[in-house]
C-alpha atoms as a PDB file:
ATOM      1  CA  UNK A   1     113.324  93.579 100.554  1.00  0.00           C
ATOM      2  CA  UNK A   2     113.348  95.789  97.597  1.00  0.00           C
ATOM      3  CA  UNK A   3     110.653  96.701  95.514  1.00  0.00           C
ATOM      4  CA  UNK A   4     110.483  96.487  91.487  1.00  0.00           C
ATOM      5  CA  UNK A   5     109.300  99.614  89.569  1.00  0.00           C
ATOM      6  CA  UNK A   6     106.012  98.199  89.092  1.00  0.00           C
ATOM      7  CA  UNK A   7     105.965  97.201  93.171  1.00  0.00           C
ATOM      8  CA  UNK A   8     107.189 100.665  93.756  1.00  0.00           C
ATOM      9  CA  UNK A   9     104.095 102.405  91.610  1.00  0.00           C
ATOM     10  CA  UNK A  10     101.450 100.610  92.706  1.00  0.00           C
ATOM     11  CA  UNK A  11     102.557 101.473  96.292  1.00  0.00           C
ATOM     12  CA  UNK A  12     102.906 105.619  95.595  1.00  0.00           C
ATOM     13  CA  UNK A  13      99.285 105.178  94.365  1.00  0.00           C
ATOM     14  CA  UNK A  14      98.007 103.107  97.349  1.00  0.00           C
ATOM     15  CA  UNK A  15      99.318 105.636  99.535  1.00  0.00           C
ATOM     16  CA  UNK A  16      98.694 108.681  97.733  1.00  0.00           C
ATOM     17  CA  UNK A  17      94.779 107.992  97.687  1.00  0.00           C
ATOM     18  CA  UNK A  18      94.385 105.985 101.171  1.00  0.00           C
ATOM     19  CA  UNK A  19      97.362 106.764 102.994  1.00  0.00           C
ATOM     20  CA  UNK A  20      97.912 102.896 103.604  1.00  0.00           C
ATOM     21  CA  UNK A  21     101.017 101.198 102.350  1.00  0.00           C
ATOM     22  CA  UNK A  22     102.437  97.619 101.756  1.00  0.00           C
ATOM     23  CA  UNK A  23     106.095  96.423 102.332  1.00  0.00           C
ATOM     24  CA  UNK A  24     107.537  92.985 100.799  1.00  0.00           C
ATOM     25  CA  UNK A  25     109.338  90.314 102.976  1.00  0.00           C
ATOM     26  CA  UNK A  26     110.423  87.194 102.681  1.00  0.00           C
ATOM     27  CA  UNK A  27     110.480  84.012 105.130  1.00  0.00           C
ATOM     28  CA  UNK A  28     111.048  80.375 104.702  1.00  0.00           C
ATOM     29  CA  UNK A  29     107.785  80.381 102.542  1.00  0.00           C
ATOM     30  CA  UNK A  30     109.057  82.874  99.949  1.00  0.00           C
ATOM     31  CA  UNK A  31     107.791  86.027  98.919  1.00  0.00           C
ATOM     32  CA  UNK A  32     104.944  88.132 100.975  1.00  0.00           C
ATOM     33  CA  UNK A  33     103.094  91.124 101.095  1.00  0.00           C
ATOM     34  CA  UNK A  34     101.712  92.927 103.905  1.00  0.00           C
ATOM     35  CA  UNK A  35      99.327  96.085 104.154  1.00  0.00           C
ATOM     36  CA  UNK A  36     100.061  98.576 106.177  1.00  0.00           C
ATOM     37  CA  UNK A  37      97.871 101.220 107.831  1.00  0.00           C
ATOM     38  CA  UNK A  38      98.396 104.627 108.966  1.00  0.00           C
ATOM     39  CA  UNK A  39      99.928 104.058 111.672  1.00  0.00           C
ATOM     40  CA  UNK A  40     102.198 101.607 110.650  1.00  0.00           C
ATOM     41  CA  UNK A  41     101.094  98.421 111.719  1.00  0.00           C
ATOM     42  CA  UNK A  42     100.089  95.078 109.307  1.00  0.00           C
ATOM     43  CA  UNK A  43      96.503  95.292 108.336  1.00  0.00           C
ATOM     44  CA  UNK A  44      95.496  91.833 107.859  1.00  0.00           C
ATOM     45  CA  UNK A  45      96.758  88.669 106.606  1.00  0.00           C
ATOM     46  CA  UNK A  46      99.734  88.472 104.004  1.00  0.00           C
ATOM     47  CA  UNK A  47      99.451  88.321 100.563  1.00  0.00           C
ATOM     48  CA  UNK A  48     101.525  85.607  99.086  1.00  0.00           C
ATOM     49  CA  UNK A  49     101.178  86.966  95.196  1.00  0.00           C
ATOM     50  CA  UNK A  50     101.621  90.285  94.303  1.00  0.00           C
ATOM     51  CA  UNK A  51      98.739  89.975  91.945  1.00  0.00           C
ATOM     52  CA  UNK A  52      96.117  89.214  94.681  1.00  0.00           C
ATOM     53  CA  UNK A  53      97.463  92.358  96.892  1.00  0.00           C
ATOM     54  CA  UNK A  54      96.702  94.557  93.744  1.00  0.00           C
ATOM     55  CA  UNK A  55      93.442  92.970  93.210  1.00  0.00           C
ATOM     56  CA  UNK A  56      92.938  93.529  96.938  1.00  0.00           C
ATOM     57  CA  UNK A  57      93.390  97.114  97.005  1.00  0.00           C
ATOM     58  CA  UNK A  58      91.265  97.686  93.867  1.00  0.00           C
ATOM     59  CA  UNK A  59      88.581  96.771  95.652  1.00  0.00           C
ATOM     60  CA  UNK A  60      89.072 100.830  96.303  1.00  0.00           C
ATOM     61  CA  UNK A  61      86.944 102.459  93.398  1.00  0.00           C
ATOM     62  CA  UNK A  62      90.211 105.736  93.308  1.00  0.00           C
ATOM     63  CA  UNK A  63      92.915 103.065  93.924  1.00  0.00           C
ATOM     64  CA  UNK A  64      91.844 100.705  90.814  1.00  0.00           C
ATOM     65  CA  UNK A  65      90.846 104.054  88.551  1.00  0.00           C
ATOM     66  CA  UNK A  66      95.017 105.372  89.041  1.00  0.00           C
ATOM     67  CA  UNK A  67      95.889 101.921  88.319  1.00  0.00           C
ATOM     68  CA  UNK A  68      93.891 101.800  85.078  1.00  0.00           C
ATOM     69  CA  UNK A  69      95.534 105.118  84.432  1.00  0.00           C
ATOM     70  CA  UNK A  70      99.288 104.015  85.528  1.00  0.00           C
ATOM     71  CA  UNK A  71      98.365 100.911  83.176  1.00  0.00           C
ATOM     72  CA  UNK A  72      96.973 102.977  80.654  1.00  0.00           C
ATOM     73  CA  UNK A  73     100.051 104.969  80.414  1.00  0.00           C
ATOM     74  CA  UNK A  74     102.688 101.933  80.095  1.00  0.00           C
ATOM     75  CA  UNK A  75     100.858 100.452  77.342  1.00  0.00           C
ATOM     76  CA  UNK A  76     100.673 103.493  75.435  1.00  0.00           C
END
């Protein structure tokens, strides 16, 4: 499933600083997220709002601080 812009950004900067990635899919439930590692396999459960996935990943001190940036950047 295609990303949006915003999807697509917040993925370049997960994988720039972790090397992880997340791809979107959808299934009789709707919409879903899953992480995925280095090597290509889902990390964990799905995430079912895009918001919680990017809360997720901002657990990561560099992940949240290029999304403040990116953020920072639109708003301007």
């Amino acid at each position: 499933m295609q990303l949006t812009s915003y999807e697509r950004q917040v993925r370049n900067i997960l994988t720039d600083v972790t090397g992880y990635s997340f791809n979107k899919e959808t299934d009789e439930d709707g919409t879903y997220y899953n992480l995925i590692d280095l090597y290509g396999d889902v990390d964990g459960d799905p995430f079912y709002e895009f918001d919680d996935l990017v809360s997720y990943i901002s657990n990561n001190s560099d992940v949240a601080g290029e999304l403040e940036n990116t953020w920072a950047l639109v708003t301007a």
